[in-house]
N, C-alpha and C. Protein backbone atom coordinates (compact mmCIF):
# COMPACT_ATOMS: atom_id res chain seq x y z
N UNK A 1 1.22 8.99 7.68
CA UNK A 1 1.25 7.65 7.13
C UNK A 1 2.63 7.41 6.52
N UNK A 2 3.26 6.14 6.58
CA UNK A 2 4.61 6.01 6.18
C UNK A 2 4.44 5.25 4.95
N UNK A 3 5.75 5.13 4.20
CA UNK A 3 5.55 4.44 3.45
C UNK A 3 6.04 2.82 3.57
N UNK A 4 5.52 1.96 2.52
CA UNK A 4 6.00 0.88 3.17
C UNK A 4 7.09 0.36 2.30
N UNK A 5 7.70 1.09 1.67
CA UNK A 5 9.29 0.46 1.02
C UNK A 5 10.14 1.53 1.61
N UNK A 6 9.78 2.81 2.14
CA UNK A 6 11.18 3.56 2.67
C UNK A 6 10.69 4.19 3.70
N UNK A 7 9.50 4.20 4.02
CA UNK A 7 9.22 4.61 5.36
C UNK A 7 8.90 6.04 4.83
N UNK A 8 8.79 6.54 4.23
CA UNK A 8 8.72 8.40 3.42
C UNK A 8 7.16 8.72 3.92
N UNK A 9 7.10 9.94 3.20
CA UNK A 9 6.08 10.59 3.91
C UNK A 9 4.88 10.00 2.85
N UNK A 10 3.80 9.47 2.96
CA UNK A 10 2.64 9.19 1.91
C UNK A 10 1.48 10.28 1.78
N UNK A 11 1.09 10.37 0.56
CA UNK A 11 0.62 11.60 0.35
C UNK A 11 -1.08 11.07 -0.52
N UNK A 12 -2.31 11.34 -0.03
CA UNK A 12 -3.35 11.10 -1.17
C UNK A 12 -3.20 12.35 -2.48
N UNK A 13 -3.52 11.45 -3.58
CA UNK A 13 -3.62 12.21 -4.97
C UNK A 13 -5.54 11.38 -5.19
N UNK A 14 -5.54 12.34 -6.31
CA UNK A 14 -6.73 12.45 -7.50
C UNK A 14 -6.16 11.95 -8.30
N UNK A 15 -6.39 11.58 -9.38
CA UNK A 15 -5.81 11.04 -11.05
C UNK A 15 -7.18 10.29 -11.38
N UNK A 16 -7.03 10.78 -13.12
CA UNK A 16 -8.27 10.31 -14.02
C UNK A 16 -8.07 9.02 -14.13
N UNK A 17 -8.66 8.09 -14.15
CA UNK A 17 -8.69 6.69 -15.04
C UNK A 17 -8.01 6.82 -16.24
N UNK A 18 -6.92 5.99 -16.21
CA UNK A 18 -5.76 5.75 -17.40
C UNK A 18 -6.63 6.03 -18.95
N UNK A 19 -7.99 5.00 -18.86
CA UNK A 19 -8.61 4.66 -19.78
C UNK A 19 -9.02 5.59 -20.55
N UNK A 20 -8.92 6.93 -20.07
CA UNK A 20 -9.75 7.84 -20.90
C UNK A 20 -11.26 8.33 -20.17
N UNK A 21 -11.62 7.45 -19.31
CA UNK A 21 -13.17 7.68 -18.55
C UNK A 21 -12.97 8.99 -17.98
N UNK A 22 -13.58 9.85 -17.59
CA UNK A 22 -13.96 11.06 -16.48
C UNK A 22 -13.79 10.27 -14.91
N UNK A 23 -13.11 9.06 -14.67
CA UNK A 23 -13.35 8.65 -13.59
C UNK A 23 -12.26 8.85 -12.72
N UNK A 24 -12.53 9.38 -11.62
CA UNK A 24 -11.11 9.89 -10.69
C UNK A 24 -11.35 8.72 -9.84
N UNK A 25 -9.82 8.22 -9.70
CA UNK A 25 -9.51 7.37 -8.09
C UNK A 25 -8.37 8.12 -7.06
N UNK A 26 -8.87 7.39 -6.10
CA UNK A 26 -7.49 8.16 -5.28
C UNK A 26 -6.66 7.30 -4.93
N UNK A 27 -5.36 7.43 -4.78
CA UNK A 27 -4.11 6.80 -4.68
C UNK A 27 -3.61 7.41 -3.64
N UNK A 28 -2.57 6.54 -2.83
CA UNK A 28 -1.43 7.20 -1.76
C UNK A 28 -0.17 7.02 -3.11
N UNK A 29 0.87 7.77 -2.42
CA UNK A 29 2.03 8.08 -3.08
C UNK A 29 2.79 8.91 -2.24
N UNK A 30 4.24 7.44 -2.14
CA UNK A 30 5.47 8.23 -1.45
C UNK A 30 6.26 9.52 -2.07
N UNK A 31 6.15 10.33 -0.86
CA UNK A 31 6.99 11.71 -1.75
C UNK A 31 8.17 11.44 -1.87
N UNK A 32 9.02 10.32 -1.19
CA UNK A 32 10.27 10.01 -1.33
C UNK A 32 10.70 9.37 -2.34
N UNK A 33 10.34 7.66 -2.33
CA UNK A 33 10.43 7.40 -3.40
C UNK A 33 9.60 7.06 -4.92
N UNK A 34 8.40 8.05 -4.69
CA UNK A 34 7.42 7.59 -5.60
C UNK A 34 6.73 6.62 -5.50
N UNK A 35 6.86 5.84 -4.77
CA UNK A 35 5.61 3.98 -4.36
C UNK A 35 4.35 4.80 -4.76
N UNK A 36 3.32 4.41 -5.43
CA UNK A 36 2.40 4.65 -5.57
C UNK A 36 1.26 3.33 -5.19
N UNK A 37 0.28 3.35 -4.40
CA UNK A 37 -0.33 2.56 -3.99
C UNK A 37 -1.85 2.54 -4.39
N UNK A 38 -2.48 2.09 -5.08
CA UNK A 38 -3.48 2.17 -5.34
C UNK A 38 -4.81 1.20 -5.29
N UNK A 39 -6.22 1.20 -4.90
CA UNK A 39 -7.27 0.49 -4.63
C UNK A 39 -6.99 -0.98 -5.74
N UNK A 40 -6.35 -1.13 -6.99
CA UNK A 40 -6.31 -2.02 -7.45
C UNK A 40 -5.14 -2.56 -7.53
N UNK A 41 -4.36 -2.43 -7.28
CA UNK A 41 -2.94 -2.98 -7.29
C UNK A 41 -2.77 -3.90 -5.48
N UNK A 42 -4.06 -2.88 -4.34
CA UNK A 42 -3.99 -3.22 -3.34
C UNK A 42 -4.38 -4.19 -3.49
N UNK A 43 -5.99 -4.90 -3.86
CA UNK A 43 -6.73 -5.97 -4.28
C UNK A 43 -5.86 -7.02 -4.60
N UNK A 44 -5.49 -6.87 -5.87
CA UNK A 44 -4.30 -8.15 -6.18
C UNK A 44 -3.59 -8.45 -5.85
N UNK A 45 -2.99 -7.80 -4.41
CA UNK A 45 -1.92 -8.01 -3.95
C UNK A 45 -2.49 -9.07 -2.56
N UNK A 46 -3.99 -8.61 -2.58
CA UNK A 46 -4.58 -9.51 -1.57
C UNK A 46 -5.02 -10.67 -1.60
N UNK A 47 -4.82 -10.84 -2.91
CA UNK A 47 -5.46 -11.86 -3.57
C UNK A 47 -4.60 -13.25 -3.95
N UNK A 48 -3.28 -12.65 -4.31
CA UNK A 48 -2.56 -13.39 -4.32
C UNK A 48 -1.66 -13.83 -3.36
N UNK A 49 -1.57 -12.85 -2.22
CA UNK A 49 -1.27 -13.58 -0.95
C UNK A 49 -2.41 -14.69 -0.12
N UNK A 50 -3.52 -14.46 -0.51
CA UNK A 50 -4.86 -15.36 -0.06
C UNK A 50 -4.49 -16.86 -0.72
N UNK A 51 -4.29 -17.07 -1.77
CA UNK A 51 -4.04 -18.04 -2.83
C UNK A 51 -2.78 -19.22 -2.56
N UNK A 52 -3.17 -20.28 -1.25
CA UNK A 52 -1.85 -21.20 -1.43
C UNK A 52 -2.00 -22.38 -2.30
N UNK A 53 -2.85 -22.53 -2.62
CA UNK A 53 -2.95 -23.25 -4.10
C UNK A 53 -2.08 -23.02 -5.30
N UNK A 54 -1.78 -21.61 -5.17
CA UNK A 54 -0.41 -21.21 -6.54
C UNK A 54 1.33 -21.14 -6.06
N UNK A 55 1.12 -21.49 -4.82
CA UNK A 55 2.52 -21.75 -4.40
C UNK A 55 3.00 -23.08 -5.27
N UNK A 56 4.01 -23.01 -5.52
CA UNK A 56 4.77 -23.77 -5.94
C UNK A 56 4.57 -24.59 -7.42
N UNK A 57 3.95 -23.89 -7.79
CA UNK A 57 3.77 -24.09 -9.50
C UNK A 57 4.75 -23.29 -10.23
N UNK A 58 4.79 -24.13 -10.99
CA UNK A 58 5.99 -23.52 -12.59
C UNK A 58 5.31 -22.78 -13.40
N UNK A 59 6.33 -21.93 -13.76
CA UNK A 59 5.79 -21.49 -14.79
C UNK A 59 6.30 -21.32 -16.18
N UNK A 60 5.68 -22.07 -16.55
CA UNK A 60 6.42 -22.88 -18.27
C UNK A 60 6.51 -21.83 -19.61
N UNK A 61 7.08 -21.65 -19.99
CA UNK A 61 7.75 -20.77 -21.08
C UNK A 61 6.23 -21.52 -22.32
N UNK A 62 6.04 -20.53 -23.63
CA UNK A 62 4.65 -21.20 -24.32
C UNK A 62 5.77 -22.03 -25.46
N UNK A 63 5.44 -22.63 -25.96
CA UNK A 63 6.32 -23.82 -27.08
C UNK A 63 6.12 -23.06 -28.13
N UNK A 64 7.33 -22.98 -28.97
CA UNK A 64 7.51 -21.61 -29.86
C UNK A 64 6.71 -22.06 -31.50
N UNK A 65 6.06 -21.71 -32.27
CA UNK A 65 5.00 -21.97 -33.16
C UNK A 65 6.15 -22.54 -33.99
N UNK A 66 7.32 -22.03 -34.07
CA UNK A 66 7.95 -22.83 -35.26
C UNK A 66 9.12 -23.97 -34.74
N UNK A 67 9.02 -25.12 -35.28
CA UNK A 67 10.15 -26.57 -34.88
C UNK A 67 11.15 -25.96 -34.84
N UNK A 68 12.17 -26.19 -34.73
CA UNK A 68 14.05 -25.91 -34.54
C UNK A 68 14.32 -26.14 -35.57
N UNK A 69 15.44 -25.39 -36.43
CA UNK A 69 16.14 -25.80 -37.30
C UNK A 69 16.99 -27.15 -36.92
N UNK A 70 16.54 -27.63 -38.31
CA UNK A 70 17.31 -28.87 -38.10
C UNK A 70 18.96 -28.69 -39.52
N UNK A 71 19.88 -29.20 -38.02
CA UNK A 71 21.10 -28.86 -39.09
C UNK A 71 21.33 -29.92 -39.82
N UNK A 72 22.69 -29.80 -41.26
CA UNK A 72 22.34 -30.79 -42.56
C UNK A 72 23.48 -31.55 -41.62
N UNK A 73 23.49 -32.76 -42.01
CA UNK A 73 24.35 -34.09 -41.56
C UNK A 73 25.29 -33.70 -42.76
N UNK A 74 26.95 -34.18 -42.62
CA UNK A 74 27.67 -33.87 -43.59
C UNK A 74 28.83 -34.34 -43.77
């Protein structure tokens, strides 16, 4: 299996759930450059290529809790 940012060799791993659970998933992972590919990162990646409804939306910075200083006239 290749990889798909350098073409390297892909390798299955074991690893616990980040969370702390006893729960093992399995992942591919390039021996070259490290890409690690995993069942949930795959999902969202499917998900948001599925999605042309979010093409071309902005994405707006949040309005900062405090007004601008206002400088003294002088």
């Amino acid at each position: 299996m290749a990889c798909a940012r350098c073409g390297g060799l892909i390798v299955k791993e074991s690893v616990y759930d980040r969370e702390g659970s006893s729960q093992v998933i399995q992942m591919d992972r390039c021996l070259q450059c490290g890409h690690i590919e995993d069942p949930v990162s795959a999902r969202n990646r499917a998900q948001i290529s599925q999605s042309p409804n979010q093409k071309g939306k902005v994405r707006r910075d949040p309005e900062h809790p405090y007004p601008p200083i206002q400088l003294a006239k002088g």
